[in-house]
N, C-alpha and C. Protein backbone atom coordinates (compact mmCIF):
# COMPACT_ATOMS: atom_id res chain seq x y z
N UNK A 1 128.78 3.72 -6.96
CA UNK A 1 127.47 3.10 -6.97
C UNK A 1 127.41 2.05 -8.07
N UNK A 2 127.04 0.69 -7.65
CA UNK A 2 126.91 -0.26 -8.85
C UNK A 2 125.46 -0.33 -9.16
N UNK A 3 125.73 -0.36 -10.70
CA UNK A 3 124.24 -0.71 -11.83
C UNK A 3 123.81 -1.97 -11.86
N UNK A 4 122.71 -2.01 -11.36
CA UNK A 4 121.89 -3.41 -11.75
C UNK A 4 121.64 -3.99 -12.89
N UNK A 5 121.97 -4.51 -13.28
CA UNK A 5 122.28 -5.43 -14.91
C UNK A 5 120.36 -5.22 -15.32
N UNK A 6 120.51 -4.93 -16.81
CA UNK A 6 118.61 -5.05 -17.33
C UNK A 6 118.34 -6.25 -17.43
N UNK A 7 116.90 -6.50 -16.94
CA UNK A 7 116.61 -7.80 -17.25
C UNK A 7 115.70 -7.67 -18.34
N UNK A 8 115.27 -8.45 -19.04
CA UNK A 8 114.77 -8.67 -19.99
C UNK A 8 113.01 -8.47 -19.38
N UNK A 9 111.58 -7.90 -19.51
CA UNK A 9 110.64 -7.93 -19.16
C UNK A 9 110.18 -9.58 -18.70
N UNK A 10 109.95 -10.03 -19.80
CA UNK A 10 109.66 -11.77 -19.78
C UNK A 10 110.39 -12.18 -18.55
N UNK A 11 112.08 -12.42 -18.71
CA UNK A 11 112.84 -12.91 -17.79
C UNK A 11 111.77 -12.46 -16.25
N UNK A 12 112.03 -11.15 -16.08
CA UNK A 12 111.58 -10.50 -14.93
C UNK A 12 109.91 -10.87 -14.57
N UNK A 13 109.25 -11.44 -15.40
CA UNK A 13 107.68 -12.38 -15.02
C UNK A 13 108.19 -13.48 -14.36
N UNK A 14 108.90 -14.35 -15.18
CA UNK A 14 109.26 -15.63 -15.07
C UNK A 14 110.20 -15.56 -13.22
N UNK A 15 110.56 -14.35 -13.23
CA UNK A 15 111.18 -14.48 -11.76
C UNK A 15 110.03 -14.27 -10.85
N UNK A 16 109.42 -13.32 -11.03
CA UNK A 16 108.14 -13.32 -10.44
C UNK A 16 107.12 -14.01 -9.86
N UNK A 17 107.41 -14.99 -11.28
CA UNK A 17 106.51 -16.02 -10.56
C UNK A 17 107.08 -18.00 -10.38
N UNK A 18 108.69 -17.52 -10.09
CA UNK A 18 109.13 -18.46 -9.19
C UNK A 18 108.53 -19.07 -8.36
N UNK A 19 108.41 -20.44 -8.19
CA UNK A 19 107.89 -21.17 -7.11
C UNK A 19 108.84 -21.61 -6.09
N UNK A 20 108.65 -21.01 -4.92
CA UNK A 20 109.62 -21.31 -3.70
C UNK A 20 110.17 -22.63 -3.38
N UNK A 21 109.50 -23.79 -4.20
CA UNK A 21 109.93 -24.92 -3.81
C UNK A 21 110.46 -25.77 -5.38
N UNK A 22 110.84 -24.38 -6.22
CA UNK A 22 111.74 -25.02 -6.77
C UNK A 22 113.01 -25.67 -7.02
N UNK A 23 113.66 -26.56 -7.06
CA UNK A 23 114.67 -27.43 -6.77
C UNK A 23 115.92 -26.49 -7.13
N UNK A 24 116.87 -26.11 -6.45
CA UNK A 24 118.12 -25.60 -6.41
C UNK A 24 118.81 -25.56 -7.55
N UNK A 25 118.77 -26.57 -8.02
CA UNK A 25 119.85 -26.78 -9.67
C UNK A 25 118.48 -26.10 -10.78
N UNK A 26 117.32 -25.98 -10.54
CA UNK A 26 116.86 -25.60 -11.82
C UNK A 26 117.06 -23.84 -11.39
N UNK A 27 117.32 -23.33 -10.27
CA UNK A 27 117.56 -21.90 -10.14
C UNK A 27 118.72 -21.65 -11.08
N UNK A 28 119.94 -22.81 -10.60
CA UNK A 28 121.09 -22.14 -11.35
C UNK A 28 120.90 -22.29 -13.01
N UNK A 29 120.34 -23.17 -13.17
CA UNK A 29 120.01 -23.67 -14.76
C UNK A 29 119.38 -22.41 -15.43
N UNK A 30 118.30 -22.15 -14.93
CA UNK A 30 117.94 -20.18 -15.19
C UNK A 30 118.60 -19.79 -15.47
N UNK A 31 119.62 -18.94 -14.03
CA UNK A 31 120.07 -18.07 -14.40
C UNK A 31 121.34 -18.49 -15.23
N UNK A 32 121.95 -19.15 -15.83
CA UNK A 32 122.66 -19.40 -16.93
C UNK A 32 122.04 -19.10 -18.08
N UNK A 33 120.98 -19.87 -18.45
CA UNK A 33 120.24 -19.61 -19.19
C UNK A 33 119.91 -18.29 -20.15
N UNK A 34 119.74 -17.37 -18.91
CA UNK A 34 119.08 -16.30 -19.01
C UNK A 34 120.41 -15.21 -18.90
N UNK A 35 121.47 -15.61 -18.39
CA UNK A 35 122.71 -14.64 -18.77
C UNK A 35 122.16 -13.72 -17.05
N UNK A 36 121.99 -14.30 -16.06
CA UNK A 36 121.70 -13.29 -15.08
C UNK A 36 122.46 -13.79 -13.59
N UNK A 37 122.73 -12.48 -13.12
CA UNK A 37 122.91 -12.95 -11.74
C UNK A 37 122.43 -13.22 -10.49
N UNK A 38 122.87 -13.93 -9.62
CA UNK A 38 122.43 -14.49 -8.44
C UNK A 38 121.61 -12.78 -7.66
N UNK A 39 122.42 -12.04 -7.49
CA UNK A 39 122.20 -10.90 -7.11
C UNK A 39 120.74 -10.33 -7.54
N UNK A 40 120.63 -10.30 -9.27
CA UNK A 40 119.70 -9.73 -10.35
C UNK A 40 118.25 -10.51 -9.88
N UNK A 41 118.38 -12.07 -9.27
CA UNK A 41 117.45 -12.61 -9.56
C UNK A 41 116.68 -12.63 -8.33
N UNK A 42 117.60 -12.04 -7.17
CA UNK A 42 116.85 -11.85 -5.61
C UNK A 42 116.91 -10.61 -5.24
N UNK A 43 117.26 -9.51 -6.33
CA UNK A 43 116.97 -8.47 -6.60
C UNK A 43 115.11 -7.86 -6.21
């Protein structure tokens, strides 16, 4: 069974309240940012 990496509370608002028509490169820019994965963030 694989563990879902912790996200940070904040981080996990800020995904929350993603806007669907945000531009592709600022997704990946996040999750760099934020040390998270693709997986973590459509989690």
């Amino acid at each position: 069974m694989v563990v879902d990496e912790p996200i940070d509370p904040g981080v996990g608002l800020a995904i929350a309240q993603w806007p669907g028509d945000a531009p592709r490169e600022a997704l990946s820019a996040f999750r760099v940012e934020h040390g998270i994965s693709r997986k973590s963030f459509y989690a």
